[in-house]
C-alpha atoms as a PDB file:
ATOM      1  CA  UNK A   1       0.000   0.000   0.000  1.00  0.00           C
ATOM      2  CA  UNK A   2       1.369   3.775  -0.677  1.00  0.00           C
ATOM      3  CA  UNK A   3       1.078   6.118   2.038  1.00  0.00           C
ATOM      4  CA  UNK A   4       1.126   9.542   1.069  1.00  0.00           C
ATOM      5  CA  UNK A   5       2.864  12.562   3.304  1.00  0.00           C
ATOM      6  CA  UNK A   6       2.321  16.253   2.483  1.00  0.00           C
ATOM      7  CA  UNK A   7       3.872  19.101   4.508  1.00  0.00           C
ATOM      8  CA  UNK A   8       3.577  22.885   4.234  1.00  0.00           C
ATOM      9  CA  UNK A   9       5.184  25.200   6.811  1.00  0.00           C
ATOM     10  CA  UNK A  10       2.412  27.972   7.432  1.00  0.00           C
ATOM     11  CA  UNK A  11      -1.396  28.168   6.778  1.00  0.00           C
ATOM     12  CA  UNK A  12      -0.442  30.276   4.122  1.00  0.00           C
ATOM     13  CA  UNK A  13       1.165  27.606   1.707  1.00  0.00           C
ATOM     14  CA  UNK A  14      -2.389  25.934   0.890  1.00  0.00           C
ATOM     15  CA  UNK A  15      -1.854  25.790  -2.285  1.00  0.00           C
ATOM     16  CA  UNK A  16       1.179  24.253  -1.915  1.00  0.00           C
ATOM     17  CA  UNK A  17      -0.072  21.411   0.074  1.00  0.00           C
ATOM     18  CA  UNK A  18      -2.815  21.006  -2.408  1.00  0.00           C
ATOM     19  CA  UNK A  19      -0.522  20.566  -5.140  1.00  0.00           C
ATOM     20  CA  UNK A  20       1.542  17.621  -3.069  1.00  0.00           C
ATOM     21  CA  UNK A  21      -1.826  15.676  -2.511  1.00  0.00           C
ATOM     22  CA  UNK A  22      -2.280  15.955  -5.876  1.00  0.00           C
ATOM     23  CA  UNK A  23       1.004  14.623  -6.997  1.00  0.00           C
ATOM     24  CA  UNK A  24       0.679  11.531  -3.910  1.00  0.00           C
ATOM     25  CA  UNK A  25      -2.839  10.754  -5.207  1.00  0.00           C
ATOM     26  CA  UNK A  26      -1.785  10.609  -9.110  1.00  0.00           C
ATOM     27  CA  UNK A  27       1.016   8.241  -8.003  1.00  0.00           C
ATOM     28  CA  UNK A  28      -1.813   6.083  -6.318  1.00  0.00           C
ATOM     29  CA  UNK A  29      -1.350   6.938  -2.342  1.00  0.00           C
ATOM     30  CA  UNK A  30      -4.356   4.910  -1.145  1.00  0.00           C
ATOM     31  CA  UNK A  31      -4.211   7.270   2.022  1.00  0.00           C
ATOM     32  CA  UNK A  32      -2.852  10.685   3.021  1.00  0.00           C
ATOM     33  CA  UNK A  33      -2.032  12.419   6.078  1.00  0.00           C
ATOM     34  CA  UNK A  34      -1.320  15.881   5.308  1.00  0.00           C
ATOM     35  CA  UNK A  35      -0.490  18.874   7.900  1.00  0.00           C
ATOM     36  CA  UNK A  36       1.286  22.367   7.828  1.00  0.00           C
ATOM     37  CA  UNK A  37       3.679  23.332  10.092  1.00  0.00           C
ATOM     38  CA  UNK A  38       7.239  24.618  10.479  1.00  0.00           C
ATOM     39  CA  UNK A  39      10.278  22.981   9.011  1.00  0.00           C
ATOM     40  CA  UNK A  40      12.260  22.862  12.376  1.00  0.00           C
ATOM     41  CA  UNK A  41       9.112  21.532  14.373  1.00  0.00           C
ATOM     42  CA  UNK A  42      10.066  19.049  17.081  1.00  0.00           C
ATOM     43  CA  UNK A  43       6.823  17.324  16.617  1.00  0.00           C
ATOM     44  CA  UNK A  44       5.038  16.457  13.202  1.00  0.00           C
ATOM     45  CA  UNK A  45       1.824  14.604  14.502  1.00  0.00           C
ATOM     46  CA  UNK A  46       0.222  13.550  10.926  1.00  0.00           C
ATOM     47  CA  UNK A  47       3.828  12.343   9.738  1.00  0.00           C
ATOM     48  CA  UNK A  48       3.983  10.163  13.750  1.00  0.00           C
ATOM     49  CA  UNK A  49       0.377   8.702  12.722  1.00  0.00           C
ATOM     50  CA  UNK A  50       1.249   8.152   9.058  1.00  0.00           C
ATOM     51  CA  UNK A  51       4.410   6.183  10.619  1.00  0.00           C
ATOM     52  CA  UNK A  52       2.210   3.888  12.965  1.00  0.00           C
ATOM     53  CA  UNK A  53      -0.413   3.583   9.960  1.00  0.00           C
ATOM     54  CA  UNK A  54       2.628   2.011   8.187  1.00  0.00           C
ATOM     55  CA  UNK A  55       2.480  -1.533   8.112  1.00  0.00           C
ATOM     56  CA  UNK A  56       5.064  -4.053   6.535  1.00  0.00           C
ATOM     57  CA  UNK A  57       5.591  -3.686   2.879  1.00  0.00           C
ATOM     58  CA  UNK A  58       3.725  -0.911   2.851  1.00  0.00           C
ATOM     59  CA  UNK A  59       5.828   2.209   1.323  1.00  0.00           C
ATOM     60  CA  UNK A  60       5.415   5.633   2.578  1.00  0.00           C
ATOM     61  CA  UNK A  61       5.336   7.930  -0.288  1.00  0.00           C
ATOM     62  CA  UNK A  62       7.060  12.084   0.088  1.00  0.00           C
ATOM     63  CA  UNK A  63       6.876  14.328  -3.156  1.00  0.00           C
ATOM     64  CA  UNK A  64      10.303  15.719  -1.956  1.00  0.00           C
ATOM     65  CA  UNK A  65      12.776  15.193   1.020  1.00  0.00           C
ATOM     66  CA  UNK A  66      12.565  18.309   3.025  1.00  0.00           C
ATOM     67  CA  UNK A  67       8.700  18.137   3.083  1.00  0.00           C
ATOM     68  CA  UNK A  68       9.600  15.046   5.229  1.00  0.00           C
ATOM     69  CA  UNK A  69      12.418  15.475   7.788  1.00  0.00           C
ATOM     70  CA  UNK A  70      13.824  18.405   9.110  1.00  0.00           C
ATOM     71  CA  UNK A  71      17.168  17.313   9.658  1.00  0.00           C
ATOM     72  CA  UNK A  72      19.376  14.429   8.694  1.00  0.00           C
ATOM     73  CA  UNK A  73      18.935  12.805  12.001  1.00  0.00           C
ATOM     74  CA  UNK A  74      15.231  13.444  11.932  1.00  0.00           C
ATOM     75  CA  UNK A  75      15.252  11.265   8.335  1.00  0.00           C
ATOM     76  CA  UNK A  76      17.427   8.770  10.349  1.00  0.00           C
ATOM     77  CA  UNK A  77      14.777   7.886  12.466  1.00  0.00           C
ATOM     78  CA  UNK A  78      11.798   7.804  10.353  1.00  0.00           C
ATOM     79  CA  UNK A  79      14.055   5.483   7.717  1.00  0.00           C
ATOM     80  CA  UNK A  80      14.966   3.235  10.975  1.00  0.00           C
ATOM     81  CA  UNK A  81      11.020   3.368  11.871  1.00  0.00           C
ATOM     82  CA  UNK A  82      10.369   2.246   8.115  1.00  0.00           C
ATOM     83  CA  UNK A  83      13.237  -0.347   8.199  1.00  0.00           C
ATOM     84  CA  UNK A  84      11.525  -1.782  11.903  1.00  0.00           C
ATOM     85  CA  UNK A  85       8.214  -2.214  10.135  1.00  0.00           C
ATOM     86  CA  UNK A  86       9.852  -3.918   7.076  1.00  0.00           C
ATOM     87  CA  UNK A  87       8.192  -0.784   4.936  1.00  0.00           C
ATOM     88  CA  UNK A  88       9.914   1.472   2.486  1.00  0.00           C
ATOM     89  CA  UNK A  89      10.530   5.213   1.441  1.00  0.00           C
ATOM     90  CA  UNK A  90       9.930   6.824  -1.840  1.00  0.00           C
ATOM     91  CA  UNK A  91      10.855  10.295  -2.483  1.00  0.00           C
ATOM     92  CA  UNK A  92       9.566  11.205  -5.784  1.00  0.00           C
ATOM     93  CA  UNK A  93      11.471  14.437  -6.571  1.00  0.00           C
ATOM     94  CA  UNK A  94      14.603  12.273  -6.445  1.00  0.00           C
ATOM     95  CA  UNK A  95      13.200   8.909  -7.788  1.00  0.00           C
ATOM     96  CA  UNK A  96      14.731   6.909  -4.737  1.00  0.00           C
ATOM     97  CA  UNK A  97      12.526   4.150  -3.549  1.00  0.00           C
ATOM     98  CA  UNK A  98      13.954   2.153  -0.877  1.00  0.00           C
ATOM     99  CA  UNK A  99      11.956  -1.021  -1.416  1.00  0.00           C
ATOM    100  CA  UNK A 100      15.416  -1.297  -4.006  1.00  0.00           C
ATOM    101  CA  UNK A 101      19.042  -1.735  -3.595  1.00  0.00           C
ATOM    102  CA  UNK A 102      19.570   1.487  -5.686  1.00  0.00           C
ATOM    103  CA  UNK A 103      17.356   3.457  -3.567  1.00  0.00           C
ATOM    104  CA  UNK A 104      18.558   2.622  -0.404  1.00  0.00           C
ATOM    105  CA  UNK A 105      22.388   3.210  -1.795  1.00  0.00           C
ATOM    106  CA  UNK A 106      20.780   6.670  -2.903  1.00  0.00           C
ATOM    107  CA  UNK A 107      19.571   7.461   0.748  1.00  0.00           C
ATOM    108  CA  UNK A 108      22.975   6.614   2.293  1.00  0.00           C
ATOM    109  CA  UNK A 109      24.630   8.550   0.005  1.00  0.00           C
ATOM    110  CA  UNK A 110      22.018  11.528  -0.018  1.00  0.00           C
ATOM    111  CA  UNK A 111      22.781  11.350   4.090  1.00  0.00           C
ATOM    112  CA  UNK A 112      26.379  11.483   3.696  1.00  0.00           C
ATOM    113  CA  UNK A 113      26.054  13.987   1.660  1.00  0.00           C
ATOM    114  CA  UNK A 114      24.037  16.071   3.480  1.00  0.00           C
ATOM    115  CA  UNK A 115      25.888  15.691   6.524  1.00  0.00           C
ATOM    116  CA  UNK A 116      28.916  17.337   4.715  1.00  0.00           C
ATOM    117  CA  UNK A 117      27.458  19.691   3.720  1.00  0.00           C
ATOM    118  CA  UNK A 118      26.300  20.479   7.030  1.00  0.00           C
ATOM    119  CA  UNK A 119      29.981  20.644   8.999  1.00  0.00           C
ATOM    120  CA  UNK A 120      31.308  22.675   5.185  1.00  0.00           C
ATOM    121  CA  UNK A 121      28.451  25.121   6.469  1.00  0.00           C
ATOM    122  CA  UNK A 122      29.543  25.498  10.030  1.00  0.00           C
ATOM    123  CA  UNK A 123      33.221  25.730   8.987  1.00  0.00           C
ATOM    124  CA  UNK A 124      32.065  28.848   6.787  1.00  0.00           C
ATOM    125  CA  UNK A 125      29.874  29.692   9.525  1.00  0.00           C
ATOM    126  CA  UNK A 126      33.114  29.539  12.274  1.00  0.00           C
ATOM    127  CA  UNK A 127      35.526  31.448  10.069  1.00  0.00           C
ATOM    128  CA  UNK A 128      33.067  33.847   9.170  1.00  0.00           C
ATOM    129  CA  UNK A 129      33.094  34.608  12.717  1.00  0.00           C
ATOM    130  CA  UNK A 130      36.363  34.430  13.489  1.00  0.00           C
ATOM    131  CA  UNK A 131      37.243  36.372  10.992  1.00  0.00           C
ATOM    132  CA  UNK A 132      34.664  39.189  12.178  1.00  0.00           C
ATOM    133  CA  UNK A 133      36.018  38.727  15.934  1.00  0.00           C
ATOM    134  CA  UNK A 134      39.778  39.674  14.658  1.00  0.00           C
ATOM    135  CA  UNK A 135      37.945  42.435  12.622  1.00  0.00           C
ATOM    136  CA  UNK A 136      35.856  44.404  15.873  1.00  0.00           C
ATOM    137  CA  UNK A 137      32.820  43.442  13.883  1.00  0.00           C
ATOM    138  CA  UNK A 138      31.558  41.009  15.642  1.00  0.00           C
ATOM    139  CA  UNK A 139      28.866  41.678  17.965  1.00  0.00           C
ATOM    140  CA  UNK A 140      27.317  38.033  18.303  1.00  0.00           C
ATOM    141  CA  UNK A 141      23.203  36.977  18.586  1.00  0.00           C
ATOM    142  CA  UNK A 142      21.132  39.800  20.304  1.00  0.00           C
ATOM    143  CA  UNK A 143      20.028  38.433  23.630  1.00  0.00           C
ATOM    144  CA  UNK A 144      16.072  37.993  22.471  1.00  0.00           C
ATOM    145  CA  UNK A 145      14.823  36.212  25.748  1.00  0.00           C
ATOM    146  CA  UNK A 146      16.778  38.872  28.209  1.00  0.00           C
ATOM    147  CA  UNK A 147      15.358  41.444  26.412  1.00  0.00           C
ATOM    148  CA  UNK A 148      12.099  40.633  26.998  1.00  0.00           C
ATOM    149  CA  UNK A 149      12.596  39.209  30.939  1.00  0.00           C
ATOM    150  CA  UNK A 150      10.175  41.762  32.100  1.00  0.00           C
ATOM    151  CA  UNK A 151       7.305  40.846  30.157  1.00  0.00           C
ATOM    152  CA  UNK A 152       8.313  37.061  31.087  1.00  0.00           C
ATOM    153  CA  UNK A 153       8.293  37.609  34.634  1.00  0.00           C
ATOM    154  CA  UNK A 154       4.856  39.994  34.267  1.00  0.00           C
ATOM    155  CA  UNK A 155       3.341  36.886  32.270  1.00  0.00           C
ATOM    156  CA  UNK A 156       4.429  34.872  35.081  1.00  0.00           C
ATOM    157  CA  UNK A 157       2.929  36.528  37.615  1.00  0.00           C
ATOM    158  CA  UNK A 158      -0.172  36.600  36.114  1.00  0.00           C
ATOM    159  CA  UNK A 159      -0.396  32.787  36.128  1.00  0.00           C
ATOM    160  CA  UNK A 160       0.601  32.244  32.154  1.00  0.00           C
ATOM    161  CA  UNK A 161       2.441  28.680  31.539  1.00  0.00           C
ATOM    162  CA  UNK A 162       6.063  28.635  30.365  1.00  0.00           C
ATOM    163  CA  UNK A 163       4.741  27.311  26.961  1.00  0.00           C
ATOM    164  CA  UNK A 164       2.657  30.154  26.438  1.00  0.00           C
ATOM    165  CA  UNK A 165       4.741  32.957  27.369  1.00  0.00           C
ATOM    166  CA  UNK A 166       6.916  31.694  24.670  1.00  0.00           C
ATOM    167  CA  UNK A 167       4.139  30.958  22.185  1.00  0.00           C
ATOM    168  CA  UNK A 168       3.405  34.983  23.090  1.00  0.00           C
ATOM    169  CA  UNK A 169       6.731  36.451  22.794  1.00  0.00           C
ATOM    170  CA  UNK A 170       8.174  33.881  19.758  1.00  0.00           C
ATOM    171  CA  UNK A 171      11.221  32.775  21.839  1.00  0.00           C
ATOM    172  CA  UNK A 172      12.074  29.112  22.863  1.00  0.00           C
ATOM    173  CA  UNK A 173      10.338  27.456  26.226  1.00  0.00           C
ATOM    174  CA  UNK A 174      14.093  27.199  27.111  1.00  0.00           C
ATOM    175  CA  UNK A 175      14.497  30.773  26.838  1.00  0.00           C
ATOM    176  CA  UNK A 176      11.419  31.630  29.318  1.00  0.00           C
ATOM    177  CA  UNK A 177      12.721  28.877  31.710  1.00  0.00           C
ATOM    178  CA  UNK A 178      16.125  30.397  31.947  1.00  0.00           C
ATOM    179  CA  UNK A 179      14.931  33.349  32.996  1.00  0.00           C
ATOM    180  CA  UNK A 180      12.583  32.203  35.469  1.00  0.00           C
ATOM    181  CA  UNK A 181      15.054  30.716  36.902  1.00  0.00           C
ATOM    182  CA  UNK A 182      17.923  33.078  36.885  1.00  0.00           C
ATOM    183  CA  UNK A 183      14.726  35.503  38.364  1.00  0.00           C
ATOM    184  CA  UNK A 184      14.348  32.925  40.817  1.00  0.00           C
ATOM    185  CA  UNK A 185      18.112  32.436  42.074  1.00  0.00           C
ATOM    186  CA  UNK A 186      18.550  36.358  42.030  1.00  0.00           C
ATOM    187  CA  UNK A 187      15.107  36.196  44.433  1.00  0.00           C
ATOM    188  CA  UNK A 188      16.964  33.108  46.676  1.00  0.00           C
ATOM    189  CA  UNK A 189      19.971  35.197  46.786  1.00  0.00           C
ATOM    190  CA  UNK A 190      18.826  39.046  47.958  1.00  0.00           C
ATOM    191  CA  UNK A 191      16.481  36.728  50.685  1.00  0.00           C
ATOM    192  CA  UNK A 192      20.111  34.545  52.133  1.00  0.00           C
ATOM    193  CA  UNK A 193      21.928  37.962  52.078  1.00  0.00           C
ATOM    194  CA  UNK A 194      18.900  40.071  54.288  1.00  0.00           C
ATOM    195  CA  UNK A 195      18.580  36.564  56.564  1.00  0.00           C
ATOM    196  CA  UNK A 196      22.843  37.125  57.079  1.00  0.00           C
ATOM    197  CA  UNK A 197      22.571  40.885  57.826  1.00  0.00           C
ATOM    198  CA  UNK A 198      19.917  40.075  60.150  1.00  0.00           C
END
């Protein structure tokens, strides 16, 4: 059986999703699972319930790779779920079906690939910097999260979850932790110091 994937990033890209379940369906994707949201998601629910769907010999069907995975470890694991449940991968874009000897050469080498590509990047990335550093131009990533500690802490105190307050101010749930925390170890610390004096 072919089981068709589909992934857009925003709400905005319907068309673009529309086109993918038209390319899975002409291919003959029995069923789809189709969702939109961001590339660098942690958690793709339709692509996890596609994944359990799968069963073995069944072949779970992508109309290109970065609709699927976002990152070369991410496509690790779904290829080791696939491999588990004896199912395959076909990424039409690239004509690499893994239900062949060919296709699953073409994956390996696609992952090599892509993984150095990756470190090439973040050599270019680390002289880049280095070279900026020796330079004075350098000023690194503006602090996002300690900018905005005050409205985390006035969120806080008005009884809004961690997840929200970053959902709110588009920062990372890390982010909003660390500063609850440093808040809260600042808090520990002026309280010790009055008990001492005291």
């Amino acid at each position: 059986m072919l089981i068709g994937y589909a992934r857009t990033s925003t709400i905005d890209q319907v068309a673009g999703l529309d086109a993918q379940v038209t390319e899975l369906t002409r291919v003959g994707c029995e069923k789809i699972y189709q969702e939109q949201v961001s590339a660098v998601a942690m958690r793709r629910p339709m692509l996890e319930t596609a994944l359990d769907y799968i069963r073995d010999t069944d072949t779970l069907v992508v109309t290109s790779l970065d609709r699927l995975a976002r990152s070369m470890t991410h496509l690790n694991e779904v290829i080791g779920v696939l491999e588990r449940k004896q199912a395959h991968l076909r990424i039409l874009n690239l004509a690499v079906d893994t239900s062949t000897a060919t296709g699953r050469l073409m994956v390996t080498v696609a992952l090599g690939l892509a993984a150095f590509e990756r470190e090439r990047m973040l050599e270019r990335q680390r002289e880049g910097v280095a070279r900026a550093k020796a330079e004075g131009k350098y000023r690194g990533r503006k602090p996002t999260a300690k900018l905005k500690a005050q409205e985390i802490l006035a969120m806080r105190a008005d009884g809004v979850g961690a997840a929200e307050i970053a959902r709110r101010l588009e920062i990372g749930r890390a982010s909003v932790y660390r500063v609850l925390n440093t808040a809260s170890a600042d808090t520990a610390g002026v309280m010790a110091g009055r008990a001492t004096s005291a």
